[in-house]
C-alpha atoms as a PDB file:
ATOM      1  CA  UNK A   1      18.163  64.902   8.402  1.00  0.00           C
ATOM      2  CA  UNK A   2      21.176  62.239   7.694  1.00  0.00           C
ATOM      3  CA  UNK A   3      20.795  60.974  11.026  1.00  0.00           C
ATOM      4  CA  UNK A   4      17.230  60.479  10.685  1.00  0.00           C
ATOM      5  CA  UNK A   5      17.527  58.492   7.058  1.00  0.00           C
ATOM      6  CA  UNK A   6      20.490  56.786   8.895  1.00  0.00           C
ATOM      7  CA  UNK A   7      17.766  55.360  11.957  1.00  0.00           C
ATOM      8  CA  UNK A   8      15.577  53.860   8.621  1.00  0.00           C
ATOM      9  CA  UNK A   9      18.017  51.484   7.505  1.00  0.00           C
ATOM     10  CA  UNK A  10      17.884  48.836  10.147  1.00  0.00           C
ATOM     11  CA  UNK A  11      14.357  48.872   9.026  1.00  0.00           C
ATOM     12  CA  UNK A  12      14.351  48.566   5.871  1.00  0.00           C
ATOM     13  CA  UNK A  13      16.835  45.642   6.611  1.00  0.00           C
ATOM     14  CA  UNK A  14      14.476  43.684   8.333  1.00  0.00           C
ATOM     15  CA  UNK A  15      11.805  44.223   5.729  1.00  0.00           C
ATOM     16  CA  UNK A  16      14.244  43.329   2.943  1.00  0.00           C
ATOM     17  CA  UNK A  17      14.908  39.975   5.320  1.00  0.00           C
ATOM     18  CA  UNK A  18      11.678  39.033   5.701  1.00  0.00           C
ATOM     19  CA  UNK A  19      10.724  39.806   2.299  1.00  0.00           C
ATOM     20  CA  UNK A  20      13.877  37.192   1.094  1.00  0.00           C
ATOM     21  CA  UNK A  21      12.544  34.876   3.755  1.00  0.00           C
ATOM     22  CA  UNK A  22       8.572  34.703   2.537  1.00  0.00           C
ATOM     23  CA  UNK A  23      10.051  34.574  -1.457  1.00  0.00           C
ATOM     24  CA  UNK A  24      12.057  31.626  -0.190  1.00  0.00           C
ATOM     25  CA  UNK A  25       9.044  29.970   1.632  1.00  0.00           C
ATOM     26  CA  UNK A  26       6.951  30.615  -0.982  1.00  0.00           C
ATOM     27  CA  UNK A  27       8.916  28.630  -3.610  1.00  0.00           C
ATOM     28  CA  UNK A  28       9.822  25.983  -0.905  1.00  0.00           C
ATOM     29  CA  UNK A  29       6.008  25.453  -0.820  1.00  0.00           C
ATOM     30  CA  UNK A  30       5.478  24.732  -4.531  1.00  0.00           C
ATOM     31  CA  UNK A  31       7.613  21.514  -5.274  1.00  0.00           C
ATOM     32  CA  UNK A  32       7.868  19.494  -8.797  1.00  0.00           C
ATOM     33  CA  UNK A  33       7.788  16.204  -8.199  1.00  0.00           C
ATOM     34  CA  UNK A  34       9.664  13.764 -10.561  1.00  0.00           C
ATOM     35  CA  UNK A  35       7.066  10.944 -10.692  1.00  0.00           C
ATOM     36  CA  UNK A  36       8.478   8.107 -13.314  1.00  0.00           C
ATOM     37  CA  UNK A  37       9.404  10.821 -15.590  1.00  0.00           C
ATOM     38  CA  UNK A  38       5.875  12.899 -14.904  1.00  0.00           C
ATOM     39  CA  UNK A  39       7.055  16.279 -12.983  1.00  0.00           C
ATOM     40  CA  UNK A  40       4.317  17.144 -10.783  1.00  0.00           C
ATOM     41  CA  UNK A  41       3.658  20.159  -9.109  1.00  0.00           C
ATOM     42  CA  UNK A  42       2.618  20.871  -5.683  1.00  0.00           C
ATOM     43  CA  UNK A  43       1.324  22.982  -3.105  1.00  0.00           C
ATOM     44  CA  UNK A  44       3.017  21.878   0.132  1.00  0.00           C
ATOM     45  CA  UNK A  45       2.908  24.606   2.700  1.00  0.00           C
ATOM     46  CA  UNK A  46       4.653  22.328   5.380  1.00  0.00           C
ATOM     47  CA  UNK A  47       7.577  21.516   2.914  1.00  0.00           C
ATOM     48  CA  UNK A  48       9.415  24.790   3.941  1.00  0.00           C
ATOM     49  CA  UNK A  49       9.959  22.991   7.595  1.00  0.00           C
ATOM     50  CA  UNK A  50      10.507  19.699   6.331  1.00  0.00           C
ATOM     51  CA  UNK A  51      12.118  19.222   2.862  1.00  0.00           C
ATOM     52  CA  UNK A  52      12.188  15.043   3.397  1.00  0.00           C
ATOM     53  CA  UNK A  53       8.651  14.309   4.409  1.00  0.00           C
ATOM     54  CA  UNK A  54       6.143  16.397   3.386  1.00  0.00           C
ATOM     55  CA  UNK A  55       2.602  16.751   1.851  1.00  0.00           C
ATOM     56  CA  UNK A  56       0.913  18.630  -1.109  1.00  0.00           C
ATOM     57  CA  UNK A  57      -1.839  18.820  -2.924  1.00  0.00           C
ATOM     58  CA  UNK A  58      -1.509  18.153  -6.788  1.00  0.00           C
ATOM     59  CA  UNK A  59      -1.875  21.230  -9.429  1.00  0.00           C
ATOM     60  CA  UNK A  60      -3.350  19.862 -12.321  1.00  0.00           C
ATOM     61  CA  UNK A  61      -4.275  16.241 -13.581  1.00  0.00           C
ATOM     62  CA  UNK A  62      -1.956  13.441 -13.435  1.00  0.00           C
ATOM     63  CA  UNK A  63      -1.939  10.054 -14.460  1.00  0.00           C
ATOM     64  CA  UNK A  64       0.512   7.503 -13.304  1.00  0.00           C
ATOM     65  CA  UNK A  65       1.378   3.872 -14.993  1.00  0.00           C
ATOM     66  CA  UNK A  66       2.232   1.316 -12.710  1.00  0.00           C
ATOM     67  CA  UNK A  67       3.037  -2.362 -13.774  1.00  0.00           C
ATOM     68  CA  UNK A  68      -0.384  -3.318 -12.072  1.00  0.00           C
ATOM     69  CA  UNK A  69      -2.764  -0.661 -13.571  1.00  0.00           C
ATOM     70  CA  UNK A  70      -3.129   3.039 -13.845  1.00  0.00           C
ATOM     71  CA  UNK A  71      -2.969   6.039 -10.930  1.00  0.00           C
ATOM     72  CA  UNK A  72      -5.131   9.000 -11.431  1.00  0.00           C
ATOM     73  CA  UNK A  73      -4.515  12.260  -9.760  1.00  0.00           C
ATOM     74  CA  UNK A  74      -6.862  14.945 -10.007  1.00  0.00           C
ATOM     75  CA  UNK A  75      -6.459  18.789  -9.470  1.00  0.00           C
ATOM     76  CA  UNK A  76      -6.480  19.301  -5.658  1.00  0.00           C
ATOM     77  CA  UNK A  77      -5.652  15.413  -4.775  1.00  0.00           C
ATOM     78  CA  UNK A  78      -3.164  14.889  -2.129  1.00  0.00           C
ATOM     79  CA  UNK A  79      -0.167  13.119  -1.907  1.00  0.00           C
ATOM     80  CA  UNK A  80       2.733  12.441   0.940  1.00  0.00           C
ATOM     81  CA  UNK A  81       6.017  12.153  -0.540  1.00  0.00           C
ATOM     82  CA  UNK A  82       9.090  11.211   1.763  1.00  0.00           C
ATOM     83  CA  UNK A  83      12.589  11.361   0.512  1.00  0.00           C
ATOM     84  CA  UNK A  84      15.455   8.750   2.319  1.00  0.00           C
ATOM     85  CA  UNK A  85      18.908   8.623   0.936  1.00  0.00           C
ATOM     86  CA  UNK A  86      18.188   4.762  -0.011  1.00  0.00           C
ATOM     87  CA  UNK A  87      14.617   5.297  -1.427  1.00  0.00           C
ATOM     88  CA  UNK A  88      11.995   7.501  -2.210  1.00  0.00           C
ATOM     89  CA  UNK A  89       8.479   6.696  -1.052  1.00  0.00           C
ATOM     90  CA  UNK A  90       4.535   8.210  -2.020  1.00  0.00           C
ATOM     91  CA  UNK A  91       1.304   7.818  -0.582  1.00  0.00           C
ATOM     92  CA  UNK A  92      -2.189   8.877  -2.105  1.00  0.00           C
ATOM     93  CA  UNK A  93      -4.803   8.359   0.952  1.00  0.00           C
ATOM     94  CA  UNK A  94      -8.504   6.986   0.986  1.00  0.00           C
ATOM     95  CA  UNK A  95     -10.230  10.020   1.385  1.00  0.00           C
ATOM     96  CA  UNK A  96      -8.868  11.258  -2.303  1.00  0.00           C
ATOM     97  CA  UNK A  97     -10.748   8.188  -4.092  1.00  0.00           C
ATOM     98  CA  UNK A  98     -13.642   8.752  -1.779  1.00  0.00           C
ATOM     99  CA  UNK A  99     -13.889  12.190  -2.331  1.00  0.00           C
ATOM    100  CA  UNK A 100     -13.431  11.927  -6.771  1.00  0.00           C
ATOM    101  CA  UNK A 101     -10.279  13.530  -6.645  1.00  0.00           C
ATOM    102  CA  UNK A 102      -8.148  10.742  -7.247  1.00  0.00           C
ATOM    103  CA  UNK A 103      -9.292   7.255  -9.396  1.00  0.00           C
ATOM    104  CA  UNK A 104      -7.368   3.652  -9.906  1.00  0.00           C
ATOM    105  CA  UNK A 105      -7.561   0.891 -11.791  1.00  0.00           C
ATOM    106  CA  UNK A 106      -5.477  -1.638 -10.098  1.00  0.00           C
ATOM    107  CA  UNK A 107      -5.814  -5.325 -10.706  1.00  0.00           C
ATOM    108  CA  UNK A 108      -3.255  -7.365  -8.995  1.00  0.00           C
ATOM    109  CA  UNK A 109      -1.980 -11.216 -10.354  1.00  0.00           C
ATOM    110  CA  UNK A 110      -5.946 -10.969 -11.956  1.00  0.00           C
ATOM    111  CA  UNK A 111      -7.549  -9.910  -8.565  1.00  0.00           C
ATOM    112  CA  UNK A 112      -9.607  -6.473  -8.968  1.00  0.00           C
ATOM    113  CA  UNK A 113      -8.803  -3.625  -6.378  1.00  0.00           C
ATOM    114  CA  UNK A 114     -11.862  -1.510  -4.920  1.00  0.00           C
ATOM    115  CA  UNK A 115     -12.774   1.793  -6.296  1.00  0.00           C
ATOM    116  CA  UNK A 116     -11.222   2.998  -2.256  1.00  0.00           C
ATOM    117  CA  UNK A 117      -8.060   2.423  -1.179  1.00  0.00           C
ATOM    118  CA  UNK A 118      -4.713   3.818   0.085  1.00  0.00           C
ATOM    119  CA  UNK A 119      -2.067   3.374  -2.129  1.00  0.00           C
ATOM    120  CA  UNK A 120       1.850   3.475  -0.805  1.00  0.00           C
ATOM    121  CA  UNK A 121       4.670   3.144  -3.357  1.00  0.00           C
ATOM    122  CA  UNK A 122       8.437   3.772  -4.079  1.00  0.00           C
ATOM    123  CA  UNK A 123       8.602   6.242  -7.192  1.00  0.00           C
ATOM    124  CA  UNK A 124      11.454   5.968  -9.917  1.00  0.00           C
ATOM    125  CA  UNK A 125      10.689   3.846 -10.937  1.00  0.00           C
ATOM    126  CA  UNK A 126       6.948   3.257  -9.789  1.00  0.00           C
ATOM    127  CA  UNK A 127       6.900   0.095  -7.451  1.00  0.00           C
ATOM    128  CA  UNK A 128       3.810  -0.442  -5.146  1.00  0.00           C
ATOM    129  CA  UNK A 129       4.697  -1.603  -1.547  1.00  0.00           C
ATOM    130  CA  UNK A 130       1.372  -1.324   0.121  1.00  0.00           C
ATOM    131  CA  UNK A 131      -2.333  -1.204  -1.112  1.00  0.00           C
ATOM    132  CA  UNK A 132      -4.687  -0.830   2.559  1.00  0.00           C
ATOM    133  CA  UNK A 133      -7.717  -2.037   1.882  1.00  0.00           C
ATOM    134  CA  UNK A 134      -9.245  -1.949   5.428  1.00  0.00           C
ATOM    135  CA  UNK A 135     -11.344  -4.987   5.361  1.00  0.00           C
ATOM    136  CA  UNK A 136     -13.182  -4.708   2.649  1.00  0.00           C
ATOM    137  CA  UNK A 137     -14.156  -7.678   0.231  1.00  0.00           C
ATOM    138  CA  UNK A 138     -12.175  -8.856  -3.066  1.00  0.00           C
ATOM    139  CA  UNK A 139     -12.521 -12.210  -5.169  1.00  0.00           C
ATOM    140  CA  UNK A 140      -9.299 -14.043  -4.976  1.00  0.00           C
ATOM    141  CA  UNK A 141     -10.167 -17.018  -7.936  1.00  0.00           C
ATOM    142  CA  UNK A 142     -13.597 -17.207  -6.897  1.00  0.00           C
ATOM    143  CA  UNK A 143     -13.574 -17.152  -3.181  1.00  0.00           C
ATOM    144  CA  UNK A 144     -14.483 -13.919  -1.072  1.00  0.00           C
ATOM    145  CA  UNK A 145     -11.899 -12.733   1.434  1.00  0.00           C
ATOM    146  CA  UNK A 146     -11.910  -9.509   3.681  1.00  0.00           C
ATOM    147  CA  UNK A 147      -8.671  -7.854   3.530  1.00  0.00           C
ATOM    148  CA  UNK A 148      -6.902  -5.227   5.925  1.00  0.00           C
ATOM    149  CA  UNK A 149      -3.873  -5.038   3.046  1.00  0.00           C
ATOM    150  CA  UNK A 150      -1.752  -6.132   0.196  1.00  0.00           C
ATOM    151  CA  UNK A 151       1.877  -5.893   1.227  1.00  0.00           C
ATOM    152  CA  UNK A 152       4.357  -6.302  -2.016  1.00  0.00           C
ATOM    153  CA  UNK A 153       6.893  -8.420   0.343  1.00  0.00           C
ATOM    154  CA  UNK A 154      10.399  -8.257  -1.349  1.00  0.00           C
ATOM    155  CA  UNK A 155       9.599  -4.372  -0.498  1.00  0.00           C
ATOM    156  CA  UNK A 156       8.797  -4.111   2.641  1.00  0.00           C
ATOM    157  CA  UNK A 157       9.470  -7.110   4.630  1.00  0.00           C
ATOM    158  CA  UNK A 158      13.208  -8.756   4.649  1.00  0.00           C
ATOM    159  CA  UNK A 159      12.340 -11.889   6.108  1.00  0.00           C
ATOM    160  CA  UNK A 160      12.759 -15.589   5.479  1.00  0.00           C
ATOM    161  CA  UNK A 161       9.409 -15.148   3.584  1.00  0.00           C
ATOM    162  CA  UNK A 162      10.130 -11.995   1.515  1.00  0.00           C
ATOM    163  CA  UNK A 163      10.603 -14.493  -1.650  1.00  0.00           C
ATOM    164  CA  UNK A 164       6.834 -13.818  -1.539  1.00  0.00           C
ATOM    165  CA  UNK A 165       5.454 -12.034  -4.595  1.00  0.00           C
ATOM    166  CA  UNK A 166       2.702 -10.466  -2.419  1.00  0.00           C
ATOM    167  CA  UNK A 167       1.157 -10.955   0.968  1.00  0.00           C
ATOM    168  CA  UNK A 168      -2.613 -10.827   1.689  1.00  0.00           C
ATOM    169  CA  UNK A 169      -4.191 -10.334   5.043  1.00  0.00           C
ATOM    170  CA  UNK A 170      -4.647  -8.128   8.232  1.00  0.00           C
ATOM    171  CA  UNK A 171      -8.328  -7.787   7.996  1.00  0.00           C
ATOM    172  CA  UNK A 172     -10.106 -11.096   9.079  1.00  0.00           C
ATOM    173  CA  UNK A 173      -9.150 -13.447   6.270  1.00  0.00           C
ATOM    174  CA  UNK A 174     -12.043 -15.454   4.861  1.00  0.00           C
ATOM    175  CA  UNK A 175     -15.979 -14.820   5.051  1.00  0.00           C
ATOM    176  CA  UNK A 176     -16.629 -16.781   8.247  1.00  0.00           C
ATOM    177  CA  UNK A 177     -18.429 -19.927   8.051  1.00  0.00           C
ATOM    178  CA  UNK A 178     -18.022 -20.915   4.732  1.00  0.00           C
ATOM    179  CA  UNK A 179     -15.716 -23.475   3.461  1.00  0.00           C
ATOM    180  CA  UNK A 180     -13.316 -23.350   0.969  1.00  0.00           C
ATOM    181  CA  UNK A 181     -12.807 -26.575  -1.146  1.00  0.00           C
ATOM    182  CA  UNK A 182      -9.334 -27.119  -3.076  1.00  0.00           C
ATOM    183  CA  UNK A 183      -8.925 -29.034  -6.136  1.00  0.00           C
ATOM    184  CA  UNK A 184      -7.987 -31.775  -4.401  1.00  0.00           C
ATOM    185  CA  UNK A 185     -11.665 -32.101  -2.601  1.00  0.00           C
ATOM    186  CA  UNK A 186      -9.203 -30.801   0.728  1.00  0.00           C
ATOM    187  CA  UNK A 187     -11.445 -28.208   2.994  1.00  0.00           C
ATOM    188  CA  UNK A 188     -10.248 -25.392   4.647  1.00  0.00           C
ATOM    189  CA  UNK A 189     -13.012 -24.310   7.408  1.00  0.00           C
ATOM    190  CA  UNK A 190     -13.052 -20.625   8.127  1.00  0.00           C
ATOM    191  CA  UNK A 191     -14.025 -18.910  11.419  1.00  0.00           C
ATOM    192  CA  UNK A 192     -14.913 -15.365  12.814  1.00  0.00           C
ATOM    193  CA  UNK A 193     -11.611 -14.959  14.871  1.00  0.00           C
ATOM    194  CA  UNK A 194      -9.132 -15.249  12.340  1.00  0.00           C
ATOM    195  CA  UNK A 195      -5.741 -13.114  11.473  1.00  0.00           C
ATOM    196  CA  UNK A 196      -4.618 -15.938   8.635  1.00  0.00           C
ATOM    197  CA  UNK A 197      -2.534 -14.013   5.261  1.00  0.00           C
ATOM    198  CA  UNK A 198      -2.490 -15.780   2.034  1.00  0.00           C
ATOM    199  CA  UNK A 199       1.067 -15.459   0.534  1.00  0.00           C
ATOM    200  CA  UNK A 200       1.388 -15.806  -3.534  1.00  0.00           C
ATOM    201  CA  UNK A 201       4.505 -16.920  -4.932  1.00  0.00           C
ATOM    202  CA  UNK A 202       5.614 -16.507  -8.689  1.00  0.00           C
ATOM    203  CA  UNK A 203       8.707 -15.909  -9.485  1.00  0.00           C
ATOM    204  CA  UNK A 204      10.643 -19.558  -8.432  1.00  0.00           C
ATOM    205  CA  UNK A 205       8.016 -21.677  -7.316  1.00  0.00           C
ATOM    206  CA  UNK A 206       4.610 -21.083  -7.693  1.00  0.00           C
ATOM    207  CA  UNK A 207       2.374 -22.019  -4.694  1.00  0.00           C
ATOM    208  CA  UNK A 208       0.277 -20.824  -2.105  1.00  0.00           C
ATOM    209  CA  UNK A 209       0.472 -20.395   1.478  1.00  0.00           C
ATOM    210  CA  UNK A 210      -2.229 -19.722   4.145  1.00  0.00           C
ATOM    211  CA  UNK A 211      -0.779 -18.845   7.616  1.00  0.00           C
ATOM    212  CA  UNK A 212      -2.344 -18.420  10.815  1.00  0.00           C
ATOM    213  CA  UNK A 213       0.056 -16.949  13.778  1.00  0.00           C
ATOM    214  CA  UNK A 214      -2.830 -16.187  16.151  1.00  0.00           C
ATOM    215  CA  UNK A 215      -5.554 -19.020  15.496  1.00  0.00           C
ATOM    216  CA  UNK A 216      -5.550 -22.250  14.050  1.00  0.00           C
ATOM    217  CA  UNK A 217      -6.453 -22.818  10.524  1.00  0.00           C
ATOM    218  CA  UNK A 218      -8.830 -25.851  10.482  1.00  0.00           C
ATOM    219  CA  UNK A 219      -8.256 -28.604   7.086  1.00  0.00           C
ATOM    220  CA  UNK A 220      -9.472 -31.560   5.959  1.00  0.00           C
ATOM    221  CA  UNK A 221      -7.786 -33.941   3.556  1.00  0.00           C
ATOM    222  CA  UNK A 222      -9.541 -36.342   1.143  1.00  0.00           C
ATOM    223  CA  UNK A 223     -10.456 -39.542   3.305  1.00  0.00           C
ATOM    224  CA  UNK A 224      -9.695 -37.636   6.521  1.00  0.00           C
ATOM    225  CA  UNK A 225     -13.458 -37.701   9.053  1.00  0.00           C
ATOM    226  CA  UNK A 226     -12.464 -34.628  10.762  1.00  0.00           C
ATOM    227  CA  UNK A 227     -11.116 -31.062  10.677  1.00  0.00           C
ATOM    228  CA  UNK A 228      -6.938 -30.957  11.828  1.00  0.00           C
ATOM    229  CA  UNK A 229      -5.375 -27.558  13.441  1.00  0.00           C
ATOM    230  CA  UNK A 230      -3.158 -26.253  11.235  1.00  0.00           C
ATOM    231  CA  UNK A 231      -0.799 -23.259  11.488  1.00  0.00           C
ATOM    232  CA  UNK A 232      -0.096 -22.868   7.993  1.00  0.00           C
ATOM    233  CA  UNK A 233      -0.672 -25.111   4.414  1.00  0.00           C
ATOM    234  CA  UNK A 234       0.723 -24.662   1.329  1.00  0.00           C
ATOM    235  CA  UNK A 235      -1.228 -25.519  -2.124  1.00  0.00           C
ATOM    236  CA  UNK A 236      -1.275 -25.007  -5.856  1.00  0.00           C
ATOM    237  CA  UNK A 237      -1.801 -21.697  -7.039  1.00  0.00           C
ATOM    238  CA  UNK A 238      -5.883 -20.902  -7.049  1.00  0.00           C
ATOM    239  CA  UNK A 239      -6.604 -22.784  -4.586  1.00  0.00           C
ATOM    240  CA  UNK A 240      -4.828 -25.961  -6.264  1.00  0.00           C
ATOM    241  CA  UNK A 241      -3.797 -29.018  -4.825  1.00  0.00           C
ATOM    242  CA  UNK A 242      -2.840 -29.031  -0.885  1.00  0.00           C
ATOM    243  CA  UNK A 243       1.311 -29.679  -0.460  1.00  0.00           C
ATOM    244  CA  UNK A 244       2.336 -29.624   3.045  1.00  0.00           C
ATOM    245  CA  UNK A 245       0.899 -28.252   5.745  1.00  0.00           C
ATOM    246  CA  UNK A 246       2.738 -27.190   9.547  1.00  0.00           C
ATOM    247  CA  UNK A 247       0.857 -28.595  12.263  1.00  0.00           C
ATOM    248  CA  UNK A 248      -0.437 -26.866  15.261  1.00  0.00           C
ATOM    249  CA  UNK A 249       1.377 -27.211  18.156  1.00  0.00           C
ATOM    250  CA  UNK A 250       1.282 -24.696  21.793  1.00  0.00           C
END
């Protein structure tokens, strides 16, 4: 009889092992979040393979202040947190704002976000990087632009132009065909094929600055008869007076 209670144990020690392991993977699975000071919990089943990049959906109702508007996360919205040593980044996809589980009410330097969006930030503090917009239409001071995203620059992009506040773009610039007029009485012509961003600066000194990599932006100073290529101008904040412009050369 020993010898048969003695064959159990090896058993029993693999139950007891894979009882430990499924405890462990259950608690792995159902993170709190430290959101600016808001602990979150979530249900992240793929968290247990990946501690650093994972996603969940959200256990309850949240709602997060940004410097730009409020975040609202409803019970069962999802969210992708990654964790790097220098950073740590969130995302809240489209389909939770098209689907009701998640609401915003972002308005950027005046300019009103749509109801449907992807939202990408840095948490603790809360710091928006990215807000894809995939080509739908905003009113920038009065004039209708398509727009693929907003891209918070000294986040995201260390580059000669990351003294940017924010850079617009990626999703066919202006309506096409329709002219925009500056303060100055200047016209900038817009066009189907177009890949132009709009940077806005703040912080030093405010201006404007439309850019065109791909095609040429068309403009027309006061006395001027006719349209000149252009690969990027710079103006006065809401559509102000034109500054300088970079001619376009191949």
């Amino acid at each position: 009889m020993a010898e048969k209670n003695r064959g159990k144990k090896p058993r029993d020690w693999i139950l007891i092992s894979w009882g430990i392991i499924l405890a462990i993977f259950i608690i792995l699975s159902f993170p709190i979040v430290n959101i600016n000071g808001k602990w979150i919990l979530l249900f992240a089943p793929t968290r247990p393979v990946s501690i650093e990049r994972y996603s969940g959906w959200v256990l309850g109702n949240h709602t997060l202040e940004t410097e730009h508007g409020e975040i609202r996360l409803g019970h069962r919205s999802e969210i992708s947190i990654q964790n790097f040593s220098f950073s740590n980044v969130a995302s809240i996809e489209v389909e939770n704002f098209r689907k009701g589980r998640a609401s915003h009410s972002l308005v950027v330097y005046g300019i009103e976000m749509p109801p449907n969006i992807s939202i990408y930030f840095q948490y603790n503090p809360i710091e928006l990087l990215t807000l894809a917009l995939d080509r739908q239409e905003i009113i920038v001071s009065g004039i209708p632009i398509r727009v693929g995203n907003f891209t918070f620059m000294p986040y995201r992009i260390p580059s000669s132009e990351s003294d940017a506040d924010i850079r617009i773009g990626g999703g066919g610039g202006h309506i096409p065909g329709t002219i925009i007029t500056l303060a100055d009485s200047a016209q900038i012509l817009t066009g189907e094929r177009s890949s132009r961003s709009l940077h806005i600066y703040n912080k030093a000194d405010e201006r404007w600055r439309l850019q065109d990599r791909s095609y040429s932006i068309l403009l027309k100073l006061p006395g001027e008869e006719e349209f000149t290529r252009y690969r990027s101008i710079t103006f006065r904040p809401d559509w102000g007076e034109f500054i300088e412009g970079e001619l376009w050369e191949k």
